[in-house]
Protein backbone atom coordinates (compact mmCIF):
# COMPACT_ATOMS: atom_id res chain seq x y z
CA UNK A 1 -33.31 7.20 -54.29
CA UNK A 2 -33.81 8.22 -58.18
CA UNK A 3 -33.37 6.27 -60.92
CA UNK A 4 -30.52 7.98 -62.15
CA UNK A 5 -28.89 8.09 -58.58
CA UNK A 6 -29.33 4.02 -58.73
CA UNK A 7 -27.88 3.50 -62.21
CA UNK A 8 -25.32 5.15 -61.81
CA UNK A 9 -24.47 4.21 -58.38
CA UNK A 10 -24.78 0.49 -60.00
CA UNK A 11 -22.73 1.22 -63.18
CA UNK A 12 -19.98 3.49 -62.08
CA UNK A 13 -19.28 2.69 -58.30
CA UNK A 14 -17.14 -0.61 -58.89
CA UNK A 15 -15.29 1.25 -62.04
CA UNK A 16 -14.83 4.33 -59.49
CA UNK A 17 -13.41 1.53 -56.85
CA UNK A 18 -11.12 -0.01 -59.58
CA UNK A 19 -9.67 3.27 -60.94
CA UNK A 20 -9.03 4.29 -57.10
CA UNK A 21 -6.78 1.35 -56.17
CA UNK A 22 -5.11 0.93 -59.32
CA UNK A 23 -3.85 5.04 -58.71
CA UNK A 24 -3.02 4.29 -54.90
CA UNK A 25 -0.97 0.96 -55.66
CA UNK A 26 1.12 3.22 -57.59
CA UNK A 27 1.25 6.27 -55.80
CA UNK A 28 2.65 3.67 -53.06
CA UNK A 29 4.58 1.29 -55.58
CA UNK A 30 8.34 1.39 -55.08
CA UNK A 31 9.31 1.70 -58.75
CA UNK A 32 11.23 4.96 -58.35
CA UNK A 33 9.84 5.52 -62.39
CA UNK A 34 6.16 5.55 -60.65
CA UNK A 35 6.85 8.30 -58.33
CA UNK A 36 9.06 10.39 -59.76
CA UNK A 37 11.48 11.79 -56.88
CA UNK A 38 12.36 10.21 -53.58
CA UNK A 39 14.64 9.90 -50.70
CA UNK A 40 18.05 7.96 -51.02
CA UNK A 41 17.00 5.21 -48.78
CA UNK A 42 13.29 6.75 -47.94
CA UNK A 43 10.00 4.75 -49.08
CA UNK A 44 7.13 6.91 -50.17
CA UNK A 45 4.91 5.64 -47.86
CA UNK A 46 5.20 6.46 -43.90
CA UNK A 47 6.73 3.04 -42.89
CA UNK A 48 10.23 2.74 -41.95
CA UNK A 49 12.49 3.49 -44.90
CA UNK A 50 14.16 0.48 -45.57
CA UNK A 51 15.86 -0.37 -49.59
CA UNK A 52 17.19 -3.59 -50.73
CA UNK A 53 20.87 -4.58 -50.80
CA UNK A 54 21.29 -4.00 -54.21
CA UNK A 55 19.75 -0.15 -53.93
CA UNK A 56 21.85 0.28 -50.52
CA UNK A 57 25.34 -0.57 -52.08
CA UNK A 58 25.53 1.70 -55.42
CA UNK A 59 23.89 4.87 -52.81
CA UNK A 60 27.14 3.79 -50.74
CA UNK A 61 28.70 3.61 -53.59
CA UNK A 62 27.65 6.76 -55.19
CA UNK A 63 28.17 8.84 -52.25
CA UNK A 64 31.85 7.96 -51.83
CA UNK A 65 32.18 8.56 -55.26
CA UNK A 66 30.89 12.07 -55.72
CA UNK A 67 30.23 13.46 -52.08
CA UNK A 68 32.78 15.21 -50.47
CA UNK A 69 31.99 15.04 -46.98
CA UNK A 70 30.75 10.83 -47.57
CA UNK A 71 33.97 10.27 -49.01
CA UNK A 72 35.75 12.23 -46.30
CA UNK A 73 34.03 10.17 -43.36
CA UNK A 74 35.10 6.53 -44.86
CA UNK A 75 38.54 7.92 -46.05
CA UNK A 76 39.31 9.45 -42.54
CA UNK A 77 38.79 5.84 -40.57
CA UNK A 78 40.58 3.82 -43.12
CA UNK A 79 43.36 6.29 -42.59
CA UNK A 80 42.86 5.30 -38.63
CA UNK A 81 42.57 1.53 -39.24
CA UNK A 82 45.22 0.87 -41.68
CA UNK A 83 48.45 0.26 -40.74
CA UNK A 84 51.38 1.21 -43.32
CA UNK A 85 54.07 -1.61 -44.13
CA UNK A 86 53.58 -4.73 -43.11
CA UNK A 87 50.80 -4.77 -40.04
CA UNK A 88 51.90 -7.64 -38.21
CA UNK A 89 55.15 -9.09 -36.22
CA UNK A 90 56.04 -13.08 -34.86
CA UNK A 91 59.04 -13.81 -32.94
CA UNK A 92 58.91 -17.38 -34.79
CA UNK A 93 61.20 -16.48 -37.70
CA UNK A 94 59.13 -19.45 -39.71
CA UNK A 95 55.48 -17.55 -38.88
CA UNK A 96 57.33 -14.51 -39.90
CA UNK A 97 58.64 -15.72 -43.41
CA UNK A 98 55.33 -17.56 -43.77
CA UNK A 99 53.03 -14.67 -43.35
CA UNK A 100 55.13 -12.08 -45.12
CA UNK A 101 55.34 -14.36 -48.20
CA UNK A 102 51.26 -14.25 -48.05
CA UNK A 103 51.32 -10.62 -48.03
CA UNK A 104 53.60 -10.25 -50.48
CA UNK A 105 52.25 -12.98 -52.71
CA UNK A 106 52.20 -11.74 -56.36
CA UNK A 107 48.25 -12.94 -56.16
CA UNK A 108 47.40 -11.34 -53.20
CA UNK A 109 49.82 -8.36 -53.23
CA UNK A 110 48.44 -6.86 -49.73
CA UNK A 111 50.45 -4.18 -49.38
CA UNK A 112 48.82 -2.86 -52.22
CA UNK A 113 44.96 -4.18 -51.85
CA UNK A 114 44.82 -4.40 -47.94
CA UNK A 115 43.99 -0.74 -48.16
CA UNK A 116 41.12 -1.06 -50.45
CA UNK A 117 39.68 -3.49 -49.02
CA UNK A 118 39.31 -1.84 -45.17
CA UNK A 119 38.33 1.15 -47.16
CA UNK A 120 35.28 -0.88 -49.09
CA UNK A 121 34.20 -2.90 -45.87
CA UNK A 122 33.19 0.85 -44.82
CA UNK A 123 31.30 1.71 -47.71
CA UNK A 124 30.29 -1.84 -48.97
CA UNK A 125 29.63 -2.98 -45.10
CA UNK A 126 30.93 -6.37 -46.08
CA UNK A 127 33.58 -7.88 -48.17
CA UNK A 128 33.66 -11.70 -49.51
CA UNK A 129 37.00 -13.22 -50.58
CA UNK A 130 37.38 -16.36 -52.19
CA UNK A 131 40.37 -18.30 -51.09
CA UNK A 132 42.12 -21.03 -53.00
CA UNK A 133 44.69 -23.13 -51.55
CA UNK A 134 47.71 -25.08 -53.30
CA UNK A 135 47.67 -28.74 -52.39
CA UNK A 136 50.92 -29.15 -52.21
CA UNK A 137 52.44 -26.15 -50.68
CA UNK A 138 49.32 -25.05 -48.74
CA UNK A 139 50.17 -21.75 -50.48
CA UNK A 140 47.02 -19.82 -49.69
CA UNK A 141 45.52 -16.64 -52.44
CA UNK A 142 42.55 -14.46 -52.05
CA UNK A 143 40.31 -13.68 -54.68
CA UNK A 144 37.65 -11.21 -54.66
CA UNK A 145 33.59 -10.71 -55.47
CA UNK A 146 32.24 -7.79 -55.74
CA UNK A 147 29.04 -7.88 -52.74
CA UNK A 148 26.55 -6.69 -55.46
CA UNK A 149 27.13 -10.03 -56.69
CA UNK A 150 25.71 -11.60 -52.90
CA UNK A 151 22.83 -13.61 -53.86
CA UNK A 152 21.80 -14.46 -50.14
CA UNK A 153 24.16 -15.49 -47.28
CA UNK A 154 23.03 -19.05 -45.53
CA UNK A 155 23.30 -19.56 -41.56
CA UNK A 156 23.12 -22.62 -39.18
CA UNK A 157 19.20 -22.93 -39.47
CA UNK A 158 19.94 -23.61 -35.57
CA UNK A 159 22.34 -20.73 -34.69
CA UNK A 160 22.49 -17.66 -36.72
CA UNK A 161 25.44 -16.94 -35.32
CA UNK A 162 27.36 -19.15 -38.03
CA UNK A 163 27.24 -17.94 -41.20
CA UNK A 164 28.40 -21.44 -43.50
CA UNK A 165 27.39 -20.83 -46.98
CA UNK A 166 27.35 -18.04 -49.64
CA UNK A 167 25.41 -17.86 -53.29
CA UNK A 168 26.61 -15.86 -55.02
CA UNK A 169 25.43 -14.96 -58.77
CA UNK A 170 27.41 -14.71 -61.91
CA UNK A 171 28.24 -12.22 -64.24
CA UNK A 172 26.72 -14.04 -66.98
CA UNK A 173 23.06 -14.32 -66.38
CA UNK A 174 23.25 -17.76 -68.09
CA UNK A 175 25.98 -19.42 -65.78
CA UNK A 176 24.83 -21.24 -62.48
CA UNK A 177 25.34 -19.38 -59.29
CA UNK A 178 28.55 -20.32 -57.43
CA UNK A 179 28.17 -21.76 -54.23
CA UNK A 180 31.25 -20.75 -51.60
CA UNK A 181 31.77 -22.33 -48.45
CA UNK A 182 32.74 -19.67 -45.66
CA UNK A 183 36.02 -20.55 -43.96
CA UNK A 184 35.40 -21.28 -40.12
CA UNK A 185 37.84 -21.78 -37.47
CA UNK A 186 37.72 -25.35 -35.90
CA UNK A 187 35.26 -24.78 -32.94
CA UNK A 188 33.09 -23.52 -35.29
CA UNK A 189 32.53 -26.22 -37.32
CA UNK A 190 32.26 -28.57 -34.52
CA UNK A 191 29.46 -26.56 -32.82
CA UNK A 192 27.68 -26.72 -36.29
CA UNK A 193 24.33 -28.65 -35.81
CA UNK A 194 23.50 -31.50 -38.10
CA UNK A 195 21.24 -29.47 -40.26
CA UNK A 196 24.32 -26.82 -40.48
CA UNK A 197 26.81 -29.72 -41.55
CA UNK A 198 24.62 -31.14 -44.07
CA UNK A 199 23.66 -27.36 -45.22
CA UNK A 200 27.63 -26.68 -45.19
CA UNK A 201 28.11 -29.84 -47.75
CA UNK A 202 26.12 -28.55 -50.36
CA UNK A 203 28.20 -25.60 -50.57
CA UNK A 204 30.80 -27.63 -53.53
CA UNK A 205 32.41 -24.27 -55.16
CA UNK A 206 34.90 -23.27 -53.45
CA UNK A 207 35.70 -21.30 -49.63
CA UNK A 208 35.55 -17.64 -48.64
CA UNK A 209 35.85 -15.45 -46.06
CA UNK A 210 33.18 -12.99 -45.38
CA UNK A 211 33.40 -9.93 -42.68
CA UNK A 212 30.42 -7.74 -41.88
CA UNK A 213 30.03 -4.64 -40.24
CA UNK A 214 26.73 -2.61 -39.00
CA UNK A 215 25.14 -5.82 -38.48
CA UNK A 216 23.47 -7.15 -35.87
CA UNK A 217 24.11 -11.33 -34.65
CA UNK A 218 20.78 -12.01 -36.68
CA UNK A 219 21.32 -10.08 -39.69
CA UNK A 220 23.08 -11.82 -42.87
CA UNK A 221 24.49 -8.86 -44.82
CA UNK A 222 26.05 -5.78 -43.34
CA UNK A 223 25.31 -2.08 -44.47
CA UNK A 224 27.41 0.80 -45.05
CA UNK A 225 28.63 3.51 -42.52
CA UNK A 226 26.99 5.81 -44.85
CA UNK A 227 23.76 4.40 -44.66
CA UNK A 228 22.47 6.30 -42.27
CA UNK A 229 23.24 9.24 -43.10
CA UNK A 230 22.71 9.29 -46.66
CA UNK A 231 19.78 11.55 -46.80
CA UNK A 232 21.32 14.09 -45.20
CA UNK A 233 24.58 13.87 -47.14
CA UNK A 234 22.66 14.58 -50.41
CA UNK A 235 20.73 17.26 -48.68
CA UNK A 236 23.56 19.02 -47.34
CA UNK A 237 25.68 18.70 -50.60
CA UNK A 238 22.23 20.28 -52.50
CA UNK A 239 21.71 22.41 -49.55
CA UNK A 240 25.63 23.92 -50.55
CA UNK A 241 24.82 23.78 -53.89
CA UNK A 242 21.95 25.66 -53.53
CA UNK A 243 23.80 27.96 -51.41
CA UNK A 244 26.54 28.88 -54.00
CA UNK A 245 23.82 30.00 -56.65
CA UNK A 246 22.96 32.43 -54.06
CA UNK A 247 26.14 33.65 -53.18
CA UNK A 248 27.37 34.20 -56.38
CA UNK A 249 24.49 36.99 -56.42
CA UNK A 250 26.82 38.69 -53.47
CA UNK A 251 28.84 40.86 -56.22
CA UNK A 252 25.89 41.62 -58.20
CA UNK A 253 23.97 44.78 -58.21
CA UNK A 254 21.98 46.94 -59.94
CA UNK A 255 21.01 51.25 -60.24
CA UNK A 256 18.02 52.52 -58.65
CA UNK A 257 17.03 55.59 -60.36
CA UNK A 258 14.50 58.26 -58.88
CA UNK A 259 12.81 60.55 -61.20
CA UNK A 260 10.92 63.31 -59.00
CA UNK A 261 7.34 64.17 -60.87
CA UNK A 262 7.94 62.23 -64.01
CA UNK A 263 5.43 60.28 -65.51
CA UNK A 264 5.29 57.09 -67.47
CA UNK A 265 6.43 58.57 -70.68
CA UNK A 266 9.20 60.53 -68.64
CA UNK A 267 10.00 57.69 -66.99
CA UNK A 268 10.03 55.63 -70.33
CA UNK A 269 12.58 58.44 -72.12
CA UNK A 270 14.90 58.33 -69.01
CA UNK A 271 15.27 54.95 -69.04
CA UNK A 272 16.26 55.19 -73.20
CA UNK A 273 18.53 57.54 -72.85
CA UNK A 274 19.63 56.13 -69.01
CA UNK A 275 23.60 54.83 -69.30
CA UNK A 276 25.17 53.26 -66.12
CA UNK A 277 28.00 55.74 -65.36
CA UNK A 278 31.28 53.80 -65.95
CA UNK A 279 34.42 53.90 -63.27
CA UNK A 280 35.86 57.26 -63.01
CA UNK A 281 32.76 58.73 -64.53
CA UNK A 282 30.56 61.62 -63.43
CA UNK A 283 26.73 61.21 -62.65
CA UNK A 284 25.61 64.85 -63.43
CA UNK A 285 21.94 65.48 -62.37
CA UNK A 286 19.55 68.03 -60.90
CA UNK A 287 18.18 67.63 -57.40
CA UNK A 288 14.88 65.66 -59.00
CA UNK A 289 16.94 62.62 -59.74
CA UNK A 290 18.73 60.10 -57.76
CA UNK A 291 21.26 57.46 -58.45
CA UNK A 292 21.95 55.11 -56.16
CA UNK A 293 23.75 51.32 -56.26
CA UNK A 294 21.51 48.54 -54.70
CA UNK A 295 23.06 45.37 -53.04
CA UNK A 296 21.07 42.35 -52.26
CA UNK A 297 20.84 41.35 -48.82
CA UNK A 298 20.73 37.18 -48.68
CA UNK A 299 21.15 36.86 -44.85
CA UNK A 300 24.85 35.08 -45.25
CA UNK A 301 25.28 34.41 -41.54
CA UNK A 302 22.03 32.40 -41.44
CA UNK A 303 23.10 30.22 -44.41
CA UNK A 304 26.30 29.45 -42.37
CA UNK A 305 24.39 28.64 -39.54
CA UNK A 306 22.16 26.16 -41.12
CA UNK A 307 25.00 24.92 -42.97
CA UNK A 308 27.16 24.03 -39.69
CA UNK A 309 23.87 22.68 -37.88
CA UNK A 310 23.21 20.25 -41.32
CA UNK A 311 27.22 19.15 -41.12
CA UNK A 312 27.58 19.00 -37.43
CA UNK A 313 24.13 16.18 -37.59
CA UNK A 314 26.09 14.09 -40.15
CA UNK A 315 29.20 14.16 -38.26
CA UNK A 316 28.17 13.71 -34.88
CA UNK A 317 26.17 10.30 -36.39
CA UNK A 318 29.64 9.14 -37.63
CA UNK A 319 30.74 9.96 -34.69
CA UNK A 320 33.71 12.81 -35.47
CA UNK A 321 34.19 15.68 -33.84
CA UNK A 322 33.56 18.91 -36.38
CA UNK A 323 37.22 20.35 -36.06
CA UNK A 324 38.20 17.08 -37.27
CA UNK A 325 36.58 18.42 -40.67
CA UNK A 326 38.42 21.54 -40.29
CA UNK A 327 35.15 23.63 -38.30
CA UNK A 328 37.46 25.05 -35.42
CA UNK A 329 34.26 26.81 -34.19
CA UNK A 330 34.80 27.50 -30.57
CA UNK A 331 37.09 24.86 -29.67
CA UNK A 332 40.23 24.93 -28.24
CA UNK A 333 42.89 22.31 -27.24
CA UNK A 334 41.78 21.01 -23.85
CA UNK A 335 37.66 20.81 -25.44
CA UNK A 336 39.37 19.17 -28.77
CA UNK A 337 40.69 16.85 -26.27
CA UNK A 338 37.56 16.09 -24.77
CA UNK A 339 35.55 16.00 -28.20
CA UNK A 340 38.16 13.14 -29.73
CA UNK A 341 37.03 10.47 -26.59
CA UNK A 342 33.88 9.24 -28.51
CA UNK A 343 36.01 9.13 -32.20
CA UNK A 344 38.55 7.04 -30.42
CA UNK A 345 36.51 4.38 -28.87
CA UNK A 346 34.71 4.03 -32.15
CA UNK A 347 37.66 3.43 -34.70
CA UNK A 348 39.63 1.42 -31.76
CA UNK A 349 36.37 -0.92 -32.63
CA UNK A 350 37.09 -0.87 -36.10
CA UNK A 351 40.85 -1.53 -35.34
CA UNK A 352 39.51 -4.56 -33.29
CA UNK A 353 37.03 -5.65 -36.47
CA UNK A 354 39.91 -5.68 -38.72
CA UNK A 355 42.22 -7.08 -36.55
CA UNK A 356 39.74 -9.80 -36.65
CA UNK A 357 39.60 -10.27 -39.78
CA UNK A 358 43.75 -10.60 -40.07
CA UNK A 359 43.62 -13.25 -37.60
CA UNK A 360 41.02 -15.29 -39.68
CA UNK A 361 42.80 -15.09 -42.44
CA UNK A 362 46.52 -15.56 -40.76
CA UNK A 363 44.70 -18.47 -38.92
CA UNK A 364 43.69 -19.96 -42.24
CA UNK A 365 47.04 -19.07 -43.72
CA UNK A 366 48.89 -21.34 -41.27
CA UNK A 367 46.59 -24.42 -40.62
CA UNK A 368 46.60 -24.55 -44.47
CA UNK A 369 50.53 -25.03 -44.05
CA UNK A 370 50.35 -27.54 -41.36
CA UNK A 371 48.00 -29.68 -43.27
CA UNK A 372 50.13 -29.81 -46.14
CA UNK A 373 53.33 -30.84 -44.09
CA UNK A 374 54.89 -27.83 -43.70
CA UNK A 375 56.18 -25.62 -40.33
CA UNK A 376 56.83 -29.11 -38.85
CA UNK A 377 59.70 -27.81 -36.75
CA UNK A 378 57.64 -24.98 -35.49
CA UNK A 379 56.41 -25.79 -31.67
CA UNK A 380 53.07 -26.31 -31.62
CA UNK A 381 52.23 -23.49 -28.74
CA UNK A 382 54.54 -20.95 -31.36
CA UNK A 383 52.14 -21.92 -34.56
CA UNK A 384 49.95 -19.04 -33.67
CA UNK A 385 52.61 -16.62 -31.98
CA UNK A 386 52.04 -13.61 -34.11
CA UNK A 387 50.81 -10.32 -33.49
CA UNK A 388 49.09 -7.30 -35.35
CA UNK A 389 49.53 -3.72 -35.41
CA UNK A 390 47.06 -0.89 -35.63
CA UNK A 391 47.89 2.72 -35.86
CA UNK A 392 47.85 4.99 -32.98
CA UNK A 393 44.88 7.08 -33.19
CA UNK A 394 46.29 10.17 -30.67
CA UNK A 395 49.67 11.77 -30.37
CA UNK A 396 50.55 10.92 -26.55
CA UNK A 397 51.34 14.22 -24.46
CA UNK A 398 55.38 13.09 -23.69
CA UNK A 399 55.11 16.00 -20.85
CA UNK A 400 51.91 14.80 -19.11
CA UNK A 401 52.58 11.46 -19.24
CA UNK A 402 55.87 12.07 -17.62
CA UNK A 403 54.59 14.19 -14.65
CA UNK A 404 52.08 11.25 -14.39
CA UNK A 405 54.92 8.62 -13.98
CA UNK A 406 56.84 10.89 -11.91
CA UNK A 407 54.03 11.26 -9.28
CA UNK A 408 52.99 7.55 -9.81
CA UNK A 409 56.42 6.79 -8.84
CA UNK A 410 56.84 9.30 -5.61
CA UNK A 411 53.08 7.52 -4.34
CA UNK A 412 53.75 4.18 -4.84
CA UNK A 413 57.39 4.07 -2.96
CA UNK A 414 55.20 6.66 -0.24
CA UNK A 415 53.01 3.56 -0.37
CA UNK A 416 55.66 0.94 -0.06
CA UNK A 417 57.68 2.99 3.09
CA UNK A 418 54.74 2.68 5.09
CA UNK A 419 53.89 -0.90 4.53
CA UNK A 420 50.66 -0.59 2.51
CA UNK A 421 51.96 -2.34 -0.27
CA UNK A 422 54.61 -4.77 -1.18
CA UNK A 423 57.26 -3.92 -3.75
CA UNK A 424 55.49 -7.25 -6.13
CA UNK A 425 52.30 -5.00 -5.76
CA UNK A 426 54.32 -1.60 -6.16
CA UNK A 427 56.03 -2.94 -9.69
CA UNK A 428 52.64 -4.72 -10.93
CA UNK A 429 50.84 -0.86 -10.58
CA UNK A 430 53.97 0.56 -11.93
CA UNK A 431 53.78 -1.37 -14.86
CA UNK A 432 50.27 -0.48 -15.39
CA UNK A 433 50.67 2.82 -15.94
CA UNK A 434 53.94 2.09 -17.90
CA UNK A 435 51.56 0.90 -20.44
CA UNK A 436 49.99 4.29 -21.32
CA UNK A 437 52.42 5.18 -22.74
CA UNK A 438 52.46 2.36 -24.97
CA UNK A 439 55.81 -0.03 -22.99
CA UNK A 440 54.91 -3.22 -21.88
CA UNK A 441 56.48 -4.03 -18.34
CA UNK A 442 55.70 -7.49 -17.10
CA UNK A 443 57.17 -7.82 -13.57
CA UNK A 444 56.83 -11.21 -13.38
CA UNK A 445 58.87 -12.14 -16.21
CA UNK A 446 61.77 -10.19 -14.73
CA UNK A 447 62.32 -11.81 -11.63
CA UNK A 448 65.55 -13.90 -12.90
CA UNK A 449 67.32 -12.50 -9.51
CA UNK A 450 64.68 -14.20 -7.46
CA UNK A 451 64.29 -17.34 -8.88
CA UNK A 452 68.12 -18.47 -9.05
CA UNK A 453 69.09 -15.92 -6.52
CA UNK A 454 71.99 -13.00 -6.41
CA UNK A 455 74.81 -15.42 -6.38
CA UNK A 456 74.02 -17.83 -9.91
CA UNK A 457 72.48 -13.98 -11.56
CA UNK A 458 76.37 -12.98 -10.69
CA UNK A 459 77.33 -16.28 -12.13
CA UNK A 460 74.92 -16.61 -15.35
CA UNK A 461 76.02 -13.07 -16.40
CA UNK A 462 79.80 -13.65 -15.65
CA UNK A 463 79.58 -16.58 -18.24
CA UNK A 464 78.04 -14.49 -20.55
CA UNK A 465 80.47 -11.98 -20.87
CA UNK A 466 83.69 -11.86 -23.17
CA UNK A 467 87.14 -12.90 -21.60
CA UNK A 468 88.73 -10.20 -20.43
CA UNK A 469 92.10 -9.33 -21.72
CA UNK A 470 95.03 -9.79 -18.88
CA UNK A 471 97.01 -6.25 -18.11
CA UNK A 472 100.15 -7.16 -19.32
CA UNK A 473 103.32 -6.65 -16.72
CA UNK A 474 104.06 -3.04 -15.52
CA UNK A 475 108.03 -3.13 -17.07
């Protein structure tokens, strides 16, 4: 080895070393300023592309906001989810007055916010609502916090499963974080382990409720339904974008002259004197030149093709069907049909998240009553006799379903006549398909005939009835 090799192997090899990793710790760094473009919710490197919680909500965010198919996809399930009026019955006039006054609550007003806030679990993943309750009345109001504002979500250090505690961070930078205890049903906080309890007790600011969605058991913050298909929503709304540049090229074109044997300076004095005949006008010429219009050719069918593969990706990953969008394509009624069976199942989950979360709350709503004295002359197996109401999420065929009773009907008494079946068994299957079509029949609970027999049925209705008026003399 030279001298010169040696020096400057010596003098310049750990400098050369130094400059190296200083360039590939930022040509890996994930300071979006450092690499100048990325994905939505891609890493520049080739691990999996994961983004903080912060990043992940104002992409949700975003895309609701300005994309048309994003906001489509959570406005489309909200429609699904959300029940108009008041979502929610109780045969306990008490329960009734109780939760309506709730709803209605000048605070809470959830006729207009429920909306809003089934709409922003989708795009948020999560929602957190501080709850204050009235001493006295056991008047219960919701508050709300913005998730951005999530600071970190605290489990049962022995059973993720519980969520207790929530920090969340304040608006001014200077305040403390507030600490929120989450609101958990009475098993809950009995199967909280002693580490849980005294985790639970530090939480002095308050109670909320949080709800997640797109999160697994061991996960402490839920993620958008847009998440995963962010990228390709930007890329097919630049992809369209892109597309309409082109297309608006469709209704331009241009002249292509032909000078036969001209030369350059020929061909420079044509094209001084050359005038693009107007509408109506004459091109007069001799048999050495030709006019002609030329059209661009941009392939249109392929765009639409790669356009409808693109959109088809994003919806099928949502799980909707693509005439739900408005592609017909090639489908026709009895396919549509077919196509809707995966959509259903996966907003009848999101009805059964949200119903849920109404229970929580309505469960919170009327312990909170109890404990301040109130519904005392409301049985205690009645307290919780309430139900909720989702929309339906299909129009029910009124003709099908009919022939289906109608044959139902013809097998089961076939079924009955010959012995195979008793007429208990022949009303419980009866009933069963009664409830397709969305009556509940419960055979058991109309058996008053049986259980006092024919006679005291005669006699219970007889005493029921009004006094008949004696027929006066025939004169």
């Amino acid at each position: 080895m030279g001298i010169k090799r040696f020096l400057a192997d010596k003098l310049l090899k750990s400098e050369v070393s130094r400059q190296v990793e200083s360039q590939l710790t930022a040509a890996v760094s994930d300071q979006i300023s450092m690499i100048g473009w990325r994905k939505l919710t891609g890493a520049p490197t080739r691990e999996l592309p994961m983004m903080d919680q912060a990043r992940a909500l104002e992409v949700s965010y975003w895309l609701w906001k300005t994309n048309p198919l994003g906001k489509w996809i959570i406005e489309v399930v909200t429609a699904f989810v959300v029940a108009k009026g008041i979502p929610f019955s109780s045969k306990n006039p008490e329960i009734k007055e109780l939760l309506e006054s709730f709803w209605s609550d000048p605070v809470n007003r959830m006729d207009i916010h429920w909306e809003n806030f089934v709409r922003e679990l989708g795009i948020y993943g999560e929602q957190i609502w501080p709850a204050f309750v009235s001493e006295q009345m056991g008047r219960v109001r919701l508050g709300y916090v913005d998730p951005a504002y999530i600071s970190e979500v605290h489990a049962d250090p022995h059973n993720v499963k519980i969520k207790v505690g929530i920090t969340v961070s304040s608006h001014d930078s200077a305040s403390e974080p507030r600490r929120y205890k989450v609101v958990l049903n009475g098993d809950d906080e009995n199967f909280l382990s002693e580490d849980g309890q005294l985790l639970r007790d530090t939480f002095t600011d308050g109670q909320c409720f949080f709800f997640t969605v797109n999160a697994l058991t061991n996960e402490m913050r839920g993620s958008s339904d847009l998440f995963t298909v962010a990228d390709h929503l930007d890329g097919y709304e630049q992809f369209l974008y892109d597309t309409s540049e082109k297309y608006a090229q469709f209704n331009s074109f241009y002249w292509d002259i032909t000078v036969e044997g001209a030369d350059e300076k020929q061909l420079e004095e044509h094209r001084e004197r050359y005038q693009p005949p107007k509408t109506g006008e004459a091109f007069i010429h001799n048999e050495k030149v030709k006019s002609e219009p030329m059209a661009p050719d941009l392939k249109s069918a392929d765009a639409q093709v790669q356009a409808r593969l693109h959109r088809n990706h994003i919806l099928g990953s949502c799980g909707l069907p693509e005439h739900w969008f408005g592609g017909g394509g090639d489908v026709n009624r009895a396919t549509a049909a077919e196509m809707d069976a995966p959509s259903r199942k996966i907003i009848e989950s999101r009805q059964e998240t949200v119903k849920n979360m109404l229970k929580t709350v309505f469960d919170f709503v009327i312990s909170s009553a109890v404990a301040a004295g109130g519904l005392r002359d409301v049985p205690e197996d009645e307290l919780y006799s309430y139900e909720i109401q989702t929309p339906e999420i299909s129009d029910k065929d009124v003709a099908k379903l009919s022939t289906m009773l109608q044959q139902v009907s013809s097998s089961l008494t076939a079924a009955e006549t010959q012995g195979w079946m008793s007429n208990e068994e022949a009303a419980k299957a009866f009933a069963y398909f009664l409830d397709f079509i969305g009556y509940e029949y419960n055979p058991d609970e109309d058996d008053d005939r049986e259980a006092t027999g024919y006679e005291d049925y005669k006699k219970n209705n007889a005493k029921n009835k009004p006094a008949e008026t004696p027929e006066e003399p025939a004169v």
